[in-house]
Protein backbone atom coordinates (compact mmCIF):
# COMPACT_ATOMS: atom_id res chain seq x y z
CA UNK A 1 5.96 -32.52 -10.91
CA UNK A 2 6.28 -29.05 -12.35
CA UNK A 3 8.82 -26.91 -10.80
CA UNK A 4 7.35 -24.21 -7.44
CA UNK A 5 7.60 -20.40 -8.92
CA UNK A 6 9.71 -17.92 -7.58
CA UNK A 7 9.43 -14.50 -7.87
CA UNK A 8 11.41 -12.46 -10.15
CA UNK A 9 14.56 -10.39 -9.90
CA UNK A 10 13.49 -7.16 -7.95
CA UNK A 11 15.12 -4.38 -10.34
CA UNK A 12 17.37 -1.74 -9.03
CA UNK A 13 15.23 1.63 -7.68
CA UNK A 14 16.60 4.73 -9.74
CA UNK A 15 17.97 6.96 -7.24
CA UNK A 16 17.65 10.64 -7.35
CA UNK A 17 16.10 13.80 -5.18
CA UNK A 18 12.47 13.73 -6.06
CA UNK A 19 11.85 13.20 -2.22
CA UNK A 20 14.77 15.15 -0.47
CA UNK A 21 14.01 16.32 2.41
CA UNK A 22 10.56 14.85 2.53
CA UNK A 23 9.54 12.65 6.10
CA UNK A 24 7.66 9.85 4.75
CA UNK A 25 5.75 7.28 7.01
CA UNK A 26 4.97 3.97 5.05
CA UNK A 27 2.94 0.83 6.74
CA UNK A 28 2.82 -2.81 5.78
CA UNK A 29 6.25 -2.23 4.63
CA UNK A 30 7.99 -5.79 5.36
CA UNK A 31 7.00 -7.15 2.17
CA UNK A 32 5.09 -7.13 -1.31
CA UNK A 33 4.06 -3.20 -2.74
CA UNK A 34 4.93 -2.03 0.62
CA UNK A 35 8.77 -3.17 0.53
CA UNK A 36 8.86 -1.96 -2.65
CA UNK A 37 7.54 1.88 -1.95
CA UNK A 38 10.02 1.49 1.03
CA UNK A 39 12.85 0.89 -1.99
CA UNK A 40 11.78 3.03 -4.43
CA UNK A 41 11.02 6.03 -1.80
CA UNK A 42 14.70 5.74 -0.15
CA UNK A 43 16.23 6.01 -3.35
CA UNK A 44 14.92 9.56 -3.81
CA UNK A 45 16.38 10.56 -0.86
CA UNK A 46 12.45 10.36 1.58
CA UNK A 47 13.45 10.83 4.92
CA UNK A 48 11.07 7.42 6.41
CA UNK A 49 10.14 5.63 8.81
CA UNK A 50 8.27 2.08 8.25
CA UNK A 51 5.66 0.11 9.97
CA UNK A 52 4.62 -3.50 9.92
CA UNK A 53 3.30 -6.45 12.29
CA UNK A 54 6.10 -8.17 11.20
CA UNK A 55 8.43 -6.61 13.85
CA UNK A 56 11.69 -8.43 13.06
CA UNK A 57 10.86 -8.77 9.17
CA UNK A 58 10.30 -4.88 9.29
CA UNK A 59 13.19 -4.09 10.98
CA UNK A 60 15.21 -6.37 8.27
CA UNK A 61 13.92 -3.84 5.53
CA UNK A 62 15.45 -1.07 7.73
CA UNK A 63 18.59 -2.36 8.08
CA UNK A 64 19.32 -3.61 4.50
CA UNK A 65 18.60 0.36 3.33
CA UNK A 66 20.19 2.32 6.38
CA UNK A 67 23.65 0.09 5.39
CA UNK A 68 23.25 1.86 1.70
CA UNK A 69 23.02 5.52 3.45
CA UNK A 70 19.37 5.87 3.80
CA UNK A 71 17.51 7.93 6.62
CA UNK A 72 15.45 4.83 7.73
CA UNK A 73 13.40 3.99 11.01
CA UNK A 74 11.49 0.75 11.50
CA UNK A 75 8.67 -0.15 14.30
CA UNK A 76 6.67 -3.25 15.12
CA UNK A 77 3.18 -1.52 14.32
CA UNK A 78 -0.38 -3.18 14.51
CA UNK A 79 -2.54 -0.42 12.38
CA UNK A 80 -5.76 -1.56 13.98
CA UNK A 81 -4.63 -0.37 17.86
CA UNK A 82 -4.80 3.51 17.88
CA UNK A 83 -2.22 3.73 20.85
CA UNK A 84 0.26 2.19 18.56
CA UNK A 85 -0.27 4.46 15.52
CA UNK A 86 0.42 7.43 18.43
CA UNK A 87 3.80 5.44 19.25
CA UNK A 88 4.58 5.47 15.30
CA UNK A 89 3.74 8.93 15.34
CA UNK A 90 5.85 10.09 18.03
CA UNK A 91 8.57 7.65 16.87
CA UNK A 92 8.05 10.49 13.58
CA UNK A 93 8.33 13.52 15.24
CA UNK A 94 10.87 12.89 17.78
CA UNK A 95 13.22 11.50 15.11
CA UNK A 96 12.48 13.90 11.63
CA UNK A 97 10.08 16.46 13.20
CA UNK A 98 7.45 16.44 10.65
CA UNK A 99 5.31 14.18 8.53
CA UNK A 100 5.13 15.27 4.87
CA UNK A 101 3.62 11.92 3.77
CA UNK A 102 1.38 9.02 4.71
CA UNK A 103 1.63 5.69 2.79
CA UNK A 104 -1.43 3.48 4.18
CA UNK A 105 -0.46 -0.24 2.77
CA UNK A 106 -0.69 -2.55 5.41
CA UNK A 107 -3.86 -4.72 4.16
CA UNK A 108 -5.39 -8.45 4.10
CA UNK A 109 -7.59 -10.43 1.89
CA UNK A 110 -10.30 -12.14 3.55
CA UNK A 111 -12.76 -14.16 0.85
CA UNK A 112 -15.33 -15.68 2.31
CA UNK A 113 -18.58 -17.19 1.74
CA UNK A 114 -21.39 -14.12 2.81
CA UNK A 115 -23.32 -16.52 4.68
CA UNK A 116 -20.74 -18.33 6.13
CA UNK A 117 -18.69 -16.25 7.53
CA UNK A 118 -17.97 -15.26 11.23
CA UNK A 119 -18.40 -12.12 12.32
CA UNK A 120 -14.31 -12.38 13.52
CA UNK A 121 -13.82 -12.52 9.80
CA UNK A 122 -16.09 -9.59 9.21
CA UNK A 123 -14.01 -7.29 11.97
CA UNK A 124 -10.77 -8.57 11.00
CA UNK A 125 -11.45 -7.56 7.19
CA UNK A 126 -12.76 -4.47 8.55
CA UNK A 127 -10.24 -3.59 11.26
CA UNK A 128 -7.29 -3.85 8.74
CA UNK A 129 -7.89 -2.90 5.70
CA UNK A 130 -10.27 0.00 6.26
CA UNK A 131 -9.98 1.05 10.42
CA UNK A 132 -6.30 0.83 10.18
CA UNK A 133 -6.17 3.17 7.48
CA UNK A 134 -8.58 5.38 9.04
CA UNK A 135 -6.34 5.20 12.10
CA UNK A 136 -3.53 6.20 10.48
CA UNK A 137 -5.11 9.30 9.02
CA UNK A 138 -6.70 10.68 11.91
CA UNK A 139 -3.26 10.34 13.22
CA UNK A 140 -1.16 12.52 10.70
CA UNK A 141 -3.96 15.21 9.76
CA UNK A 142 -3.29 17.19 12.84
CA UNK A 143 0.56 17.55 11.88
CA UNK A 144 -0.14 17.82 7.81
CA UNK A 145 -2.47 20.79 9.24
CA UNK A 146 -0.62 22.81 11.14
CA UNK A 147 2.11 22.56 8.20
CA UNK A 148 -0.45 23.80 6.02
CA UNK A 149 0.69 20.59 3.52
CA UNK A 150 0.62 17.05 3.44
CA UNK A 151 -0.02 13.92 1.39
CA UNK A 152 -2.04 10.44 2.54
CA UNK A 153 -1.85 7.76 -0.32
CA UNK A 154 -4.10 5.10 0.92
CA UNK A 155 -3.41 1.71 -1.04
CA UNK A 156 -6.32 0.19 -2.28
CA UNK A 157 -7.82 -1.99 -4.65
CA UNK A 158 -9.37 -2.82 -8.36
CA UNK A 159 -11.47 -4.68 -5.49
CA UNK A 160 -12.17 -0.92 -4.46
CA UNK A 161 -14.38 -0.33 -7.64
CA UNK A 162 -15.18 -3.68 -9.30
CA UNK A 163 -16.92 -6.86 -7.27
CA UNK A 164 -15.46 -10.19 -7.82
CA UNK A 165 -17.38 -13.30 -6.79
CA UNK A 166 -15.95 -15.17 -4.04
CA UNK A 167 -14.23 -12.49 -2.27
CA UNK A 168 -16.86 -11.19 0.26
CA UNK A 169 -16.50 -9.18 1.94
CA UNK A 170 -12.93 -7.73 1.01
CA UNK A 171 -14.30 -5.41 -1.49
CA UNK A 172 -16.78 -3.95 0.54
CA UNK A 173 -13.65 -2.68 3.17
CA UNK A 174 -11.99 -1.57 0.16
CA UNK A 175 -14.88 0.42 -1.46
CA UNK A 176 -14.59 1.71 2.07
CA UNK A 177 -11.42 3.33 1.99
CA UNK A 178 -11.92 4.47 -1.80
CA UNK A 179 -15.05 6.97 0.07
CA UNK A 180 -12.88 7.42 3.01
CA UNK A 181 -9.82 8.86 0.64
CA UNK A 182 -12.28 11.34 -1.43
CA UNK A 183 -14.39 12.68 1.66
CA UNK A 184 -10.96 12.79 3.54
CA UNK A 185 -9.65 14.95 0.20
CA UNK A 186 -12.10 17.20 0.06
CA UNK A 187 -12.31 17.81 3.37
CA UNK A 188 -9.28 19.11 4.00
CA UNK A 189 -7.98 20.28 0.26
CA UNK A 190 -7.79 23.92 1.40
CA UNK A 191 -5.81 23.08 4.64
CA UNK A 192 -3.48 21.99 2.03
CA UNK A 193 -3.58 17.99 2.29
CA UNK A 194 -3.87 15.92 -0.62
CA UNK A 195 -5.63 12.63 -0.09
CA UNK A 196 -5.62 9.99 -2.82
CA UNK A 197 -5.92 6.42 -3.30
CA UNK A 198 -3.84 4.14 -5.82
CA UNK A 199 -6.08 0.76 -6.84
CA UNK A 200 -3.30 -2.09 -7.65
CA UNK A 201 -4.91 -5.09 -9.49
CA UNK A 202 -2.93 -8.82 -10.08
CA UNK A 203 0.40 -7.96 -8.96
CA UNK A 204 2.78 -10.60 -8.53
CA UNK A 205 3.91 -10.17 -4.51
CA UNK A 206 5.20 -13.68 -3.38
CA UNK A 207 1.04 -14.12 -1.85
CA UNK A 208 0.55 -14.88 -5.24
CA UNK A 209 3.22 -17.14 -5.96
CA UNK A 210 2.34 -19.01 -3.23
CA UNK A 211 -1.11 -19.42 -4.42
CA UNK A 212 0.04 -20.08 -8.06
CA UNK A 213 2.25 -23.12 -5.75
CA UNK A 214 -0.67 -24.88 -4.36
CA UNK A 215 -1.27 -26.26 -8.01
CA UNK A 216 -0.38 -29.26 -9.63
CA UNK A 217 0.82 -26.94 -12.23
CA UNK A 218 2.06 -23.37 -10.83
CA UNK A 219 3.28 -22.51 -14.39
CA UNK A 220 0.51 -22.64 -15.82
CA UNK A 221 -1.55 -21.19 -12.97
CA UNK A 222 1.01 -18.14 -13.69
CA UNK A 223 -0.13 -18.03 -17.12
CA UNK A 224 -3.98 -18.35 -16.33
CA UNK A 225 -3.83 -15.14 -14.77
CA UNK A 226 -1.58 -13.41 -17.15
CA UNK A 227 -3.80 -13.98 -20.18
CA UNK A 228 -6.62 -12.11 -18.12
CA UNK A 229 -4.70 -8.95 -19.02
CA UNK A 230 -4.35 -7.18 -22.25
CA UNK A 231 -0.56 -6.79 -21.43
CA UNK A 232 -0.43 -10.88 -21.34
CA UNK A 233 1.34 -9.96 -17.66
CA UNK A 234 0.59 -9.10 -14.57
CA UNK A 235 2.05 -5.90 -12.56
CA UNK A 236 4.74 -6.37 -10.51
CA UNK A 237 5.21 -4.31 -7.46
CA UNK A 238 7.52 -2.13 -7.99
CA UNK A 239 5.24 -0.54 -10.84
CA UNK A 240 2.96 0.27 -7.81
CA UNK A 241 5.75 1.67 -6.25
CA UNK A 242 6.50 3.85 -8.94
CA UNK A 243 2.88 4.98 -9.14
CA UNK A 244 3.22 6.09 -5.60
CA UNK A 245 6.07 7.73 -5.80
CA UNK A 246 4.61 10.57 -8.24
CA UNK A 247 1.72 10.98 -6.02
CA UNK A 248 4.00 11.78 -3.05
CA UNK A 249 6.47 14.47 -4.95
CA UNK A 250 5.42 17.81 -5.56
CA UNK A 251 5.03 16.79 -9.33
CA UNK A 252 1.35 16.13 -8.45
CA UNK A 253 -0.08 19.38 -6.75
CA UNK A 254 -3.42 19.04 -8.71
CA UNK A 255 -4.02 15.80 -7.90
CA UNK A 256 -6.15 14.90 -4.83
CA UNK A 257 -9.56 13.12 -3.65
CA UNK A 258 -9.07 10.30 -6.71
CA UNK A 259 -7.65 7.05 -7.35
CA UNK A 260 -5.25 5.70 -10.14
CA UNK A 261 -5.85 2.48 -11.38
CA UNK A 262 -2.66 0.03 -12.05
CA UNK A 263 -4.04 -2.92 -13.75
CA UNK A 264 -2.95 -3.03 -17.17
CA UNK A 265 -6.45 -2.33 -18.28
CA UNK A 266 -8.07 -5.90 -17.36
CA UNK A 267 -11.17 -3.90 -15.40
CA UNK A 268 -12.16 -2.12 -18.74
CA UNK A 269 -12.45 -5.25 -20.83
CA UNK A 270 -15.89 -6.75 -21.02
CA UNK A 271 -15.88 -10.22 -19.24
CA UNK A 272 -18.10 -13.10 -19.84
C-alpha cells in the first residue's frame, strides 16, 4: 500500500514592520490559511488577536508565537453566535484599544446533493461561512468608523465565482460573501474602510491531505489535482497568507470592494 501524504515543510515567515503597530483580529486561525495569516501577520510585527472553535488548538497557535516575542491573544470563538463575536471584540479593545484589521477565515465545506440535503446542512453552510462573516463585520465597522480607517478581508472562494458540480450548496454561501464584501466596500469607502475579499482555490491545508488519504493511492490523488493547474501544483497556504498580508498594509490604499483570485490560473482555462 502506497505511503499516507503529509504535508510539506511550512517555510519560515519573513519578518519585518509592514504591520507595526497595526491591531489585527484573525478567525479560524487554529489551522490551514488561517494559521498561516496568523504566521505571516506576527512576523510583521501586527499587534493580533485570534479566534477559532478550536479553543485549546487556538490557544496552541498563541503560545508557539507569544514564546518568539509576538503581541498575541487567543479566544475560543464560535463566529455564528453574535454574543461571542462582542466577547472577541471586547477581548480587542480592552487589550490593544483599536481594531485596524478584520481577517474573516473561519469557513466549512458542506457538498451535498440539492435534493438531498437537510435543511441543518443548509443553515450550517449558511451560518458559517457567510453569517459568521457577516457577524464579524457588523462587529468591527463601528470601531473602523469612528477611526475614520479600517480593513475587513473576508476569505472566500474560486467557489465564490465559479460553480462546481457536487458541491451544493457551498458556493452559493460563498457567492454570498463575495456581494456581501463589495456592497460592504462601497458602503462605507468614504468612512474610510476598505472591504475586500481574497478567493483561494486548491490549496494544500492538511483537509486535503486527508482527502488525498482516503485513496488507495494518495500519491497519485496528489497528482490528479495538480495537473488541473497550469502551474502543475497546487497553492499552498502560506501563498494565501502572503496575499493577505498586502491587502492589510497600507501598500494597498486603492484597493477595496474586489476580490483577488489565488489559483494559479486553473478558473481561466476552458474545461471539458
Amino acid at each position: 500500500m502506497a505511503q499516507p501524504l503529509t504535508l510539506p515543510p511550512v517555510p519560515e515567515p519573513t519578518y519585518g514592520e509592514r504591520l507595526k503597530g497595526k491591531v489585527v483580529i484573525v478567525t479560524g486561525a487554529a489551522q490551514g490559511i488561517g494559521e498561516a495569516i496568523v504566521a505571516c501577520f506576527q512576523a510583521q510585527q501586527a499587534k493580533l488577536v485570534i479566534a477559532d472553535i478550536q479553543a485549546e488548538k487556538v490557544q496552541g497557535v498563541a503560545a508557539r508565537w507569544r514564546d518568539r516575542g509576538a503581541e498575541i491573544v487567543a479566544q475560543g470563538v464560535d463566529i455564528t453566535d453574535k454574543s461571542q463575536w462582542q466577547a472577541l471584540i471586547d477581548t480587542t479593545i480592552a487589550r490593544f484599544g483599536r481594531i485596524d484589521v478584520l481577517v474573516n477565515c473561519a469557513g466549512v465545506n458542506v457538498f451535498r446533493d440539492p435534493l438531498l440535503m437537510s435543511d441543518e446542512d443548509w443553515r450550517r453552510c449558511f451560518a458559517i461561512d457567510l453569517d459568521g462573516a457577516w457577524y464579524g463585520c457588523r462587529a468591527v465597522l463601528p470601531h473602523m468608523i469612528e477611526q475614520g480607517i479600517g480593513n475587513i478581508i473576508n476569505i472566500a472562494s474560486t467557489h465564490s465565482s465559479h460553480i462546481i458540480p457536487g458541491c451544493f450548496p457551498y458556493p452559493v454561501a460563498k457567492h454570498g460573501l463575495l456581494g456581501l464584501t463589495r456592497a460592504l466596500g462601497i458602503e462605507y469607502a468614504a468612512k474610510g474602510v476598505r472591504v475586500n475579499a481574497i478567493a483561494p482555490g486548491y490549496i494544500e491545508t492538511q483537509l486535503n491531505v486527508d482527502y488525498w488519504n482516503g485513496f488507495d493511492d494518495p500519491h497519485a490523488e496528489r497528482q490528479r489535482a495538480f495537473d488541473l493547474h497550469p502551474p502543475r501544483r497546487i497553492g499552498q497556504p502560506v501563498e494565501v497568507a502572503m496575499t493577505a498580508l498586502f491587502l492589510a498594509t497600507d501598500e494597498a490604499p486603492f484597493i477595496n470592494a474586489t476580490c483577488i483570485m489565488i489559483d494559479g490560473g486553473r478558473s481561466v482555462m476552458y474545461h471539458e
